[in-house]
C-alpha atoms as a PDB file:
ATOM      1  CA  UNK A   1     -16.763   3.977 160.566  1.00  0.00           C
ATOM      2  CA  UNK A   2     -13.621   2.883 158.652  1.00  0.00           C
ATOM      3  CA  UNK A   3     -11.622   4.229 161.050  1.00  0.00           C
ATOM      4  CA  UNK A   4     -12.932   2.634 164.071  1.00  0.00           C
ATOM      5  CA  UNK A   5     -12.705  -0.722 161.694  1.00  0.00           C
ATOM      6  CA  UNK A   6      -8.928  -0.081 161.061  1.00  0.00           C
ATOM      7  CA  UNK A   7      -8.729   0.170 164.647  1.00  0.00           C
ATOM      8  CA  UNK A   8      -9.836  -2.882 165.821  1.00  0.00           C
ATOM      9  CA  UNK A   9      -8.051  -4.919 163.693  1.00  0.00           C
ATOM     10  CA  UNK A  10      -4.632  -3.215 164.314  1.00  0.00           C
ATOM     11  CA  UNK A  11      -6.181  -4.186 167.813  1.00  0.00           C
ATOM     12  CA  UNK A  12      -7.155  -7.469 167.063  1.00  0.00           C
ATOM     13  CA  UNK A  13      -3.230  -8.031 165.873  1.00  0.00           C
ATOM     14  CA  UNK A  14      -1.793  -6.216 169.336  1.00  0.00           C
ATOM     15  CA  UNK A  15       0.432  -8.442 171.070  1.00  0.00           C
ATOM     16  CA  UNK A  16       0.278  -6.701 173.982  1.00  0.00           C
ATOM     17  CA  UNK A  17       3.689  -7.101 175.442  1.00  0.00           C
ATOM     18  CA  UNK A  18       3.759  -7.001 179.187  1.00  0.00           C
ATOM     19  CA  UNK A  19       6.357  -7.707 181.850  1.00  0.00           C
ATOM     20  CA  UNK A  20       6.705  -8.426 185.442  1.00  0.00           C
ATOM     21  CA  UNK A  21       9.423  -8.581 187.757  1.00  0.00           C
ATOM     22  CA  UNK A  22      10.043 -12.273 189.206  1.00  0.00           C
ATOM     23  CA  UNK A  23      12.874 -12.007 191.524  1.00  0.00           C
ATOM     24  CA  UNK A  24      15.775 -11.825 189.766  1.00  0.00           C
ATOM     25  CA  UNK A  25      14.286 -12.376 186.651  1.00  0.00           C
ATOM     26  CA  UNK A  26      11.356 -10.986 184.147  1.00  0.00           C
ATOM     27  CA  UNK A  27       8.559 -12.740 183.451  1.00  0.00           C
ATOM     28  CA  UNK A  28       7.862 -11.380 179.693  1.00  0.00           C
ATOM     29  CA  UNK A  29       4.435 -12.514 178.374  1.00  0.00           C
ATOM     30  CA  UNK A  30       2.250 -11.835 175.068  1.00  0.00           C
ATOM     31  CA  UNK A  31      -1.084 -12.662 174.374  1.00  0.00           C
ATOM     32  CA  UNK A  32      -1.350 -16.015 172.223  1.00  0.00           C
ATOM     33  CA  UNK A  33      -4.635 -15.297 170.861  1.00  0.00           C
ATOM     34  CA  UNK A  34      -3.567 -11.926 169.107  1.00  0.00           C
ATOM     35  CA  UNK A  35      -3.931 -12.576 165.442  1.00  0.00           C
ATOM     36  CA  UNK A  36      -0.091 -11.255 165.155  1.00  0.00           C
ATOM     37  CA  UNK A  37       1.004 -13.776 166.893  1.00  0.00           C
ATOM     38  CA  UNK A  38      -0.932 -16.575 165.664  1.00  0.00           C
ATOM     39  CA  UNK A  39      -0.502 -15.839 161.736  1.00  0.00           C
ATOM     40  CA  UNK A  40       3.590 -14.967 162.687  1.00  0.00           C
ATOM     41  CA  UNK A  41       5.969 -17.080 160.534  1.00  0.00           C
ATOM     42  CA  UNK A  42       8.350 -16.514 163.434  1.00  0.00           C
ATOM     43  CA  UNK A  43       9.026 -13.702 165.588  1.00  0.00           C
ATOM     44  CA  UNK A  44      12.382 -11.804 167.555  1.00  0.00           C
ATOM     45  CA  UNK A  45      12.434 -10.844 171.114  1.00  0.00           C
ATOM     46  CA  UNK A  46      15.200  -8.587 171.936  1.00  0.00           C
ATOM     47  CA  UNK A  47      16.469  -8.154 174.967  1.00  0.00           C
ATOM     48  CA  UNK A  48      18.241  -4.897 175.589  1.00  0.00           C
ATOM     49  CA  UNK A  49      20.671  -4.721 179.209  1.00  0.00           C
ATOM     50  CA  UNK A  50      23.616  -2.826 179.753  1.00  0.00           C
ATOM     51  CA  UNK A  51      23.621  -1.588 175.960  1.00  0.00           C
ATOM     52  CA  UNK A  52      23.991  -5.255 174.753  1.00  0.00           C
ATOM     53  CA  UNK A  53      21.798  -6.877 173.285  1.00  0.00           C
ATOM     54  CA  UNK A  54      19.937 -10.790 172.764  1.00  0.00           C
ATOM     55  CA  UNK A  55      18.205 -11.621 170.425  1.00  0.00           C
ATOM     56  CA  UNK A  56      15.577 -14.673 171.003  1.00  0.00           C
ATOM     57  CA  UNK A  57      14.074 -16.123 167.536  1.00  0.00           C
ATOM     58  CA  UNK A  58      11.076 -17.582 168.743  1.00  0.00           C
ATOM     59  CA  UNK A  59       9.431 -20.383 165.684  1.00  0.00           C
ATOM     60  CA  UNK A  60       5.426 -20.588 165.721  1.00  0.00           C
ATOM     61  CA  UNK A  61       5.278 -23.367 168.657  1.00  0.00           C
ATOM     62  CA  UNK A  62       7.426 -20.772 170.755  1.00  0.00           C
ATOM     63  CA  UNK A  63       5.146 -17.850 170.095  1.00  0.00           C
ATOM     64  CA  UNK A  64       2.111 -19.833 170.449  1.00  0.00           C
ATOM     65  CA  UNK A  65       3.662 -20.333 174.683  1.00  0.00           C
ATOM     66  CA  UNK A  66       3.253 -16.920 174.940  1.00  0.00           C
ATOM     67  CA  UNK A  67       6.313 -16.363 177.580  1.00  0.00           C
ATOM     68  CA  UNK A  68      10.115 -16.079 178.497  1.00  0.00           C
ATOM     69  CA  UNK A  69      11.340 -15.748 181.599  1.00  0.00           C
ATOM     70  CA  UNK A  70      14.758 -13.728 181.759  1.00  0.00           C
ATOM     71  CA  UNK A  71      17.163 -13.387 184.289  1.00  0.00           C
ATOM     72  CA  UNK A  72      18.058  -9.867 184.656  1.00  0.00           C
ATOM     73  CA  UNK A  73      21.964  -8.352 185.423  1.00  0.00           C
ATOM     74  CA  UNK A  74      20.565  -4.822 185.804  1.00  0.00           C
ATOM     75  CA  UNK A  75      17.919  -2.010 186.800  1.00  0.00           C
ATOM     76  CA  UNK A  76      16.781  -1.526 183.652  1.00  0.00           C
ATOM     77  CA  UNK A  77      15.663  -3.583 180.839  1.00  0.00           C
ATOM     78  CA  UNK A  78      13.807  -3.417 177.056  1.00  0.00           C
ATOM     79  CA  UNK A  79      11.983  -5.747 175.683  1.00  0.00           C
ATOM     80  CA  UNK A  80      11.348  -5.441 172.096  1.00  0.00           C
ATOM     81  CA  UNK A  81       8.731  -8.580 170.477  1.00  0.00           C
ATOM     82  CA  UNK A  82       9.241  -8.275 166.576  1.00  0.00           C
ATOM     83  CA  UNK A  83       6.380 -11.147 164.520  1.00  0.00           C
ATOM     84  CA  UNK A  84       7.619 -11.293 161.244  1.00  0.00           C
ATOM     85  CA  UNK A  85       3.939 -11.957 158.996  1.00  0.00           C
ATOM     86  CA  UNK A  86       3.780 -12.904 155.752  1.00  0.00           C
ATOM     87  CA  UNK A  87       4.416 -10.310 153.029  1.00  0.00           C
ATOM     88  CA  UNK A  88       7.437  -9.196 154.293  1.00  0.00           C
ATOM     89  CA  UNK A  89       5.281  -7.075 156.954  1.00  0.00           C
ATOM     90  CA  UNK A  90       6.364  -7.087 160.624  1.00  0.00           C
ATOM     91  CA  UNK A  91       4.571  -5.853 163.536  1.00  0.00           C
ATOM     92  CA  UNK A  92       6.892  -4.613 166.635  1.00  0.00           C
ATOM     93  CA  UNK A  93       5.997  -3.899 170.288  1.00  0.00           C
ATOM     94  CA  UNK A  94       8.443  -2.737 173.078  1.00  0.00           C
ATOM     95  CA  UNK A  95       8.870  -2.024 176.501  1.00  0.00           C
ATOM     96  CA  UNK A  96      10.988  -0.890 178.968  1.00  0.00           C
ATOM     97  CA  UNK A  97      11.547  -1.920 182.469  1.00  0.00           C
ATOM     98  CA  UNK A  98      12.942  -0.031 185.800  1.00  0.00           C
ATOM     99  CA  UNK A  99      13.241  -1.576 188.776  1.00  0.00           C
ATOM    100  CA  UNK A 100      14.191  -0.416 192.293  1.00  0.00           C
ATOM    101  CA  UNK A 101      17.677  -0.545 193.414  1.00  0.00           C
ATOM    102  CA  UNK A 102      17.757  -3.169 196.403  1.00  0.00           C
END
């Protein structure tokens, strides 16, 4: 059906944004082969702490490594992955991380 077509390729462009705790730091990862982030011009990861926030541009070789690794200051952290396409079109994931006081 059309529908189920629609859906696979707003699948097929899914980043699918995970994260994993590493310490200290995050291990933030995105899956290279998502046709998001291999047709992205360039993308944005934002990195929300402590209500400040960083923002990483990340150019097509960056993207194409498919991870940062962050050092974290706090318990709780968003990630948000913005691939900016062509057409002025941009596709955005996010997540947000809480970890166990220590």
């Amino acid at each position: 059906t059309a529908a189920n077509s629609a859906r696979s390729v707003a699948d097929s462009y899914n980043p699918r944004l995970t994260a994993v705790e590493q310490d200290q730091s995050v291990l933030v990862r995105w899956d290279r082969d998502s046709e998001g982030v291999k047709t992205a011009l360039h993308g944005v990861l934002t990195i929300t702490e402590n209500g400040a926030s960083k923002e990483v541009k990340l150019e097509p070789p960056e993207l194409q490594n498919g991870t940062v690794l962050y050092h974290k200051a706090s318990q709780q952290v968003s990630f948000r992955l913005d691939l900016y396409l062509n057409e002025n079109r941009v596709l955005t994931e996010s997540l947000t991380l809480r970890f166990p006081e220590r």
